[in-house]
C-alpha atoms as a PDB file:
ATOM      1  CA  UNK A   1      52.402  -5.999  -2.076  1.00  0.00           C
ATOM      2  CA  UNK A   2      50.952  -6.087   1.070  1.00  0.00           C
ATOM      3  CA  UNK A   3      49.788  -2.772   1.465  1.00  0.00           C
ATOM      4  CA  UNK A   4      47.830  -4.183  -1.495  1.00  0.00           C
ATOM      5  CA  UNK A   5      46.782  -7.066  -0.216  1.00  0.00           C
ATOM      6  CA  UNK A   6      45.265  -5.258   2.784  1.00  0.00           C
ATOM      7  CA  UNK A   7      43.483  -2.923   0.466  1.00  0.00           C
ATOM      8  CA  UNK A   8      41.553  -5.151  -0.863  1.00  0.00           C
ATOM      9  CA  UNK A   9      40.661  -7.347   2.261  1.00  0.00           C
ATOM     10  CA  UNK A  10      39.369  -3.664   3.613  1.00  0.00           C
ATOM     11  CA  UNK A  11      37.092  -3.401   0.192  1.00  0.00           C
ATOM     12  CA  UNK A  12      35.985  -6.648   0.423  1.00  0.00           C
ATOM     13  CA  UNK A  13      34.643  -6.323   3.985  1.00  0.00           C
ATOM     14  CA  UNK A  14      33.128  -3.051   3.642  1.00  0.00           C
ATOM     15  CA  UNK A  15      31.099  -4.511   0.340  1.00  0.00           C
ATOM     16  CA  UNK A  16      30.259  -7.504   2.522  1.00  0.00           C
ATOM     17  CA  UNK A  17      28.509  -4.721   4.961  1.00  0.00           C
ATOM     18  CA  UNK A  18      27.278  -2.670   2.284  1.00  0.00           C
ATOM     19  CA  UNK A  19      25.375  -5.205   0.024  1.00  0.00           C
ATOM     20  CA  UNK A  20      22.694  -6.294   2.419  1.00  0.00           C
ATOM     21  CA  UNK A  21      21.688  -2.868   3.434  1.00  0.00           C
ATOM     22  CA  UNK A  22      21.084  -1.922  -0.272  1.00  0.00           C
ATOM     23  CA  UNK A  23      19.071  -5.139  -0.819  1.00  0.00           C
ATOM     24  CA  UNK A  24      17.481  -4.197   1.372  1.00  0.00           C
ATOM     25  CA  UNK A  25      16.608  -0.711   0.455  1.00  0.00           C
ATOM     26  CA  UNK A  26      15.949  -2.338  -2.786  1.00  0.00           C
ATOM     27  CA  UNK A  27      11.971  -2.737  -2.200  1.00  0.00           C
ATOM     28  CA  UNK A  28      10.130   0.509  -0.508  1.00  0.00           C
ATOM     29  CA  UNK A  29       7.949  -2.595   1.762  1.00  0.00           C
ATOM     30  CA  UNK A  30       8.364  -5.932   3.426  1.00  0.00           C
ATOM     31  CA  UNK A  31       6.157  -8.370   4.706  1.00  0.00           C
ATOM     32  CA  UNK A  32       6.391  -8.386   8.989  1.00  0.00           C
ATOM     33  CA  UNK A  33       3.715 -10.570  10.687  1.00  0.00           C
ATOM     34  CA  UNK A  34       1.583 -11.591   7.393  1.00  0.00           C
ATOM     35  CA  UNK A  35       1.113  -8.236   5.874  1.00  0.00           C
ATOM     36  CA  UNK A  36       3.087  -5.235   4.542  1.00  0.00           C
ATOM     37  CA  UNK A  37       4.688  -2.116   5.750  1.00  0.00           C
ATOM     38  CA  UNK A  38       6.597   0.796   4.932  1.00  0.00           C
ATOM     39  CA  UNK A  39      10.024   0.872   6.628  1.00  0.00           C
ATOM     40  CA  UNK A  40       8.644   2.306   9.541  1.00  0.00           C
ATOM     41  CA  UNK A  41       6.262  -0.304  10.115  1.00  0.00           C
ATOM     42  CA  UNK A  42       2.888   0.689   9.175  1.00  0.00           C
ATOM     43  CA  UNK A  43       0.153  -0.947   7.428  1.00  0.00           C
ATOM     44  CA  UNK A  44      -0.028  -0.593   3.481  1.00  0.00           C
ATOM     45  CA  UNK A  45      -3.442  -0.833   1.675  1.00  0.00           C
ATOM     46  CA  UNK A  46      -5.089  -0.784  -1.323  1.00  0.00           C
ATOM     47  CA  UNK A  47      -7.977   0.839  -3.007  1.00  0.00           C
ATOM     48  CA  UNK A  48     -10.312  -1.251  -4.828  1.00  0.00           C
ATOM     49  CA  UNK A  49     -11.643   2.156  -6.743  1.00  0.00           C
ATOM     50  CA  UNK A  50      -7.890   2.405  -8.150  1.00  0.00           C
ATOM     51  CA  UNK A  51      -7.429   0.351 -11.708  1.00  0.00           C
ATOM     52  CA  UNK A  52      -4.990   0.735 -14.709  1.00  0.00           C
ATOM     53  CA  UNK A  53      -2.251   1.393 -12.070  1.00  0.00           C
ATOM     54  CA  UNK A  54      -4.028   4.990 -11.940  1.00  0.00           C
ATOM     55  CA  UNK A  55      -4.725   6.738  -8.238  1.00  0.00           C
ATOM     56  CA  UNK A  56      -8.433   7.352  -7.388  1.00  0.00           C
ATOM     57  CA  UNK A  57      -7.697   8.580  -4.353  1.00  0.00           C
ATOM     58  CA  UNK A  58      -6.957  12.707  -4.189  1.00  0.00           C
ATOM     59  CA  UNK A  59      -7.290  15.749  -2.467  1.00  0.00           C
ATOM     60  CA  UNK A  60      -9.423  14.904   0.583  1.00  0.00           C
ATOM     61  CA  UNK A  61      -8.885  11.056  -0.015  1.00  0.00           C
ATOM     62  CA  UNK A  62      -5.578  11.474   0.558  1.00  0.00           C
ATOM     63  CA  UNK A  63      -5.346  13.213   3.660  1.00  0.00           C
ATOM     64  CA  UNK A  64      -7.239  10.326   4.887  1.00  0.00           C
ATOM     65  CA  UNK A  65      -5.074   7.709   3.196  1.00  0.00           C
ATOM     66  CA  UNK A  66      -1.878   9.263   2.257  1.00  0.00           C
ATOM     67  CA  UNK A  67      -0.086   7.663  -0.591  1.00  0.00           C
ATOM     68  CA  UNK A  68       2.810   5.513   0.257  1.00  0.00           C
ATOM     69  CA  UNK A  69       5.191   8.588  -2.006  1.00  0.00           C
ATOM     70  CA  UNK A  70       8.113   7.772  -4.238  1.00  0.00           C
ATOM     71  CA  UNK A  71      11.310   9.375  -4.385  1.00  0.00           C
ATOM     72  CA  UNK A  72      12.327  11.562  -7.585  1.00  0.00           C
ATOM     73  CA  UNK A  73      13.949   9.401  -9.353  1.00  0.00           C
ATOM     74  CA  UNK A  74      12.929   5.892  -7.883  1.00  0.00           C
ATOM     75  CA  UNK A  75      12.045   2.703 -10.684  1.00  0.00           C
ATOM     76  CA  UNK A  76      10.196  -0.216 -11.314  1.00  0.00           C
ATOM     77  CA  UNK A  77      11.663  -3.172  -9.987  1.00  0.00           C
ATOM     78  CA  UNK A  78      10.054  -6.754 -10.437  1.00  0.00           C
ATOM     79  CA  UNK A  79       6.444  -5.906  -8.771  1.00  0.00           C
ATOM     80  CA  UNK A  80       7.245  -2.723  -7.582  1.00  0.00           C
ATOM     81  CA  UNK A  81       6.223   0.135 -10.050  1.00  0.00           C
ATOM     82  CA  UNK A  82       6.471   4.135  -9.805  1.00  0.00           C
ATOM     83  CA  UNK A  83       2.811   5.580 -11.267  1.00  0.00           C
ATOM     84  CA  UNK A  84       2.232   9.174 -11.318  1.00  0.00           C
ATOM     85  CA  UNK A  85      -0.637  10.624  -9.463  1.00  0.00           C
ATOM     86  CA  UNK A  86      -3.379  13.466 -10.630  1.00  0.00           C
ATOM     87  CA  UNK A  87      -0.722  16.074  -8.800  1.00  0.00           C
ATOM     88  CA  UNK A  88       2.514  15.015 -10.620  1.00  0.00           C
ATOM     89  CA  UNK A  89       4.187  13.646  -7.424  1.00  0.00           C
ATOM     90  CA  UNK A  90       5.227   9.961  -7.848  1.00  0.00           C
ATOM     91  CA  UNK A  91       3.792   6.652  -5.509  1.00  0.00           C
ATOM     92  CA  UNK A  92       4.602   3.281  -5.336  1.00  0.00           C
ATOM     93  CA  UNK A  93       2.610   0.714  -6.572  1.00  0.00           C
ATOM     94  CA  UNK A  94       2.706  -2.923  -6.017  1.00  0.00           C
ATOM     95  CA  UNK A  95       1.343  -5.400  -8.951  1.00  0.00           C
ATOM     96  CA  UNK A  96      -0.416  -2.647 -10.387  1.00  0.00           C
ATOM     97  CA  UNK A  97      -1.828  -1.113  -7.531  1.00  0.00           C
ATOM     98  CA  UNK A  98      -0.908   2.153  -6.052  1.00  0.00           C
ATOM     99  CA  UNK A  99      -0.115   2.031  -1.578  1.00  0.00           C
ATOM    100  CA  UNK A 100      -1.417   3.753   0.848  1.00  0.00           C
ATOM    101  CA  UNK A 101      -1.266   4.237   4.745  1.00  0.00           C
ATOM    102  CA  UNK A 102      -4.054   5.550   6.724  1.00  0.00           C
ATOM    103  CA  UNK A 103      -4.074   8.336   9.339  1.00  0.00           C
ATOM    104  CA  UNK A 104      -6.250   6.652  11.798  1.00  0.00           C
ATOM    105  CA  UNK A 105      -3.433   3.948  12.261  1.00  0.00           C
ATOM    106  CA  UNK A 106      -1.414   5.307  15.067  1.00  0.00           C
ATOM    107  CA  UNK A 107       1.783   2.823  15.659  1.00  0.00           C
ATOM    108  CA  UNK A 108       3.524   0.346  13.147  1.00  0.00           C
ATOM    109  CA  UNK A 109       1.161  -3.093  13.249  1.00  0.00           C
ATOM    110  CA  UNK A 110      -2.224  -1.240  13.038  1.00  0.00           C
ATOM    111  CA  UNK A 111      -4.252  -2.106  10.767  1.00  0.00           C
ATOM    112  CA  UNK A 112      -7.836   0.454  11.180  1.00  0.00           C
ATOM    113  CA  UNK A 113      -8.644   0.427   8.010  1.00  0.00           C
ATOM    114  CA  UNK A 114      -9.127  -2.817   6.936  1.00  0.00           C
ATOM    115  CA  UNK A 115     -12.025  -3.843   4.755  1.00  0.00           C
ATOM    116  CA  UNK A 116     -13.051  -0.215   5.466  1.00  0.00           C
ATOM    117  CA  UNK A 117     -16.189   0.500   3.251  1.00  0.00           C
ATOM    118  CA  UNK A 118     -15.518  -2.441   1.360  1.00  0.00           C
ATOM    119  CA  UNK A 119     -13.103  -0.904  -0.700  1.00  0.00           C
ATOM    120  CA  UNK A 120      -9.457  -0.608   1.360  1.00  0.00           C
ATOM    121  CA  UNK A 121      -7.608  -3.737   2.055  1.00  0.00           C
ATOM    122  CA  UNK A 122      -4.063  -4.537   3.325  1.00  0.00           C
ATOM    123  CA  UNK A 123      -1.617  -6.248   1.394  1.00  0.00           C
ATOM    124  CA  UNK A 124      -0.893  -9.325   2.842  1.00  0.00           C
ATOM    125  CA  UNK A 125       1.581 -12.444   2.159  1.00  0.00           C
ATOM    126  CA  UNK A 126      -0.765 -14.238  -0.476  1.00  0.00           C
ATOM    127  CA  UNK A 127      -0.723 -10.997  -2.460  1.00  0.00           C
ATOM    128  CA  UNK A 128       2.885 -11.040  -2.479  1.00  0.00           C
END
């Protein structure tokens, strides 16, 4: 019965550890400092030319702004949706509109591309 008992205590711990770190890999983003990244810390956008959580933004567009990508497989979950672009690969969107970084941000907390040509904004906390 012990053996049991200890078991369990062992599976109960390791859940303990494991749950956070899959709520946490739950969303692709987070919020850090009033606006949100990817898990490596860089600043996502939006593009106001994107509607009917569609992609506007292709070929040489997306060099320039590379599409925040989805994993095969990966689902909608609450604001979070999967769309699918021109190419058939898949990208996150949040509320209905698709994420992007941009190559001219360098190191997590840039944020270059801001209000560039009217038209690319980051996401920040009110959006959320």
């Amino acid at each position: 019965m012990n053996h049991i008992a200890q078991s369990w205590k062992a599976f109960l711990v390791t859940a303990a550890l494991t749950l956070p770190t899959m709520a946490f890999a739950a969303d692709p983003a987070m919020m850090k400092d009033g606006m949100m990244v990817d898990h490596k810390g860089m600043t996502l956008y939006t593009f106001d030319k994107d509607s009917g959580g569609k992609s506007m933004c292709n070929d040489d567009c997306a060099k320039n702004w590379p599409p925040m990508m989805a994993p095969a497989g990966a689902t909608a979950a609450g604001k979070w949706s999967v769309i699918k672009r021109d190419d058939g690969t898949s990208q996150y969107a949040y509320d209905g509109k698709p994420l992007y970084t941009f190559v001219k941000d360098k190191k997590p907390g840039d944020m270059v591309g801001d209000k560039m040509k009217d038209v690319w904004h980051v996401v920040h906390e009110s959006q959320k």
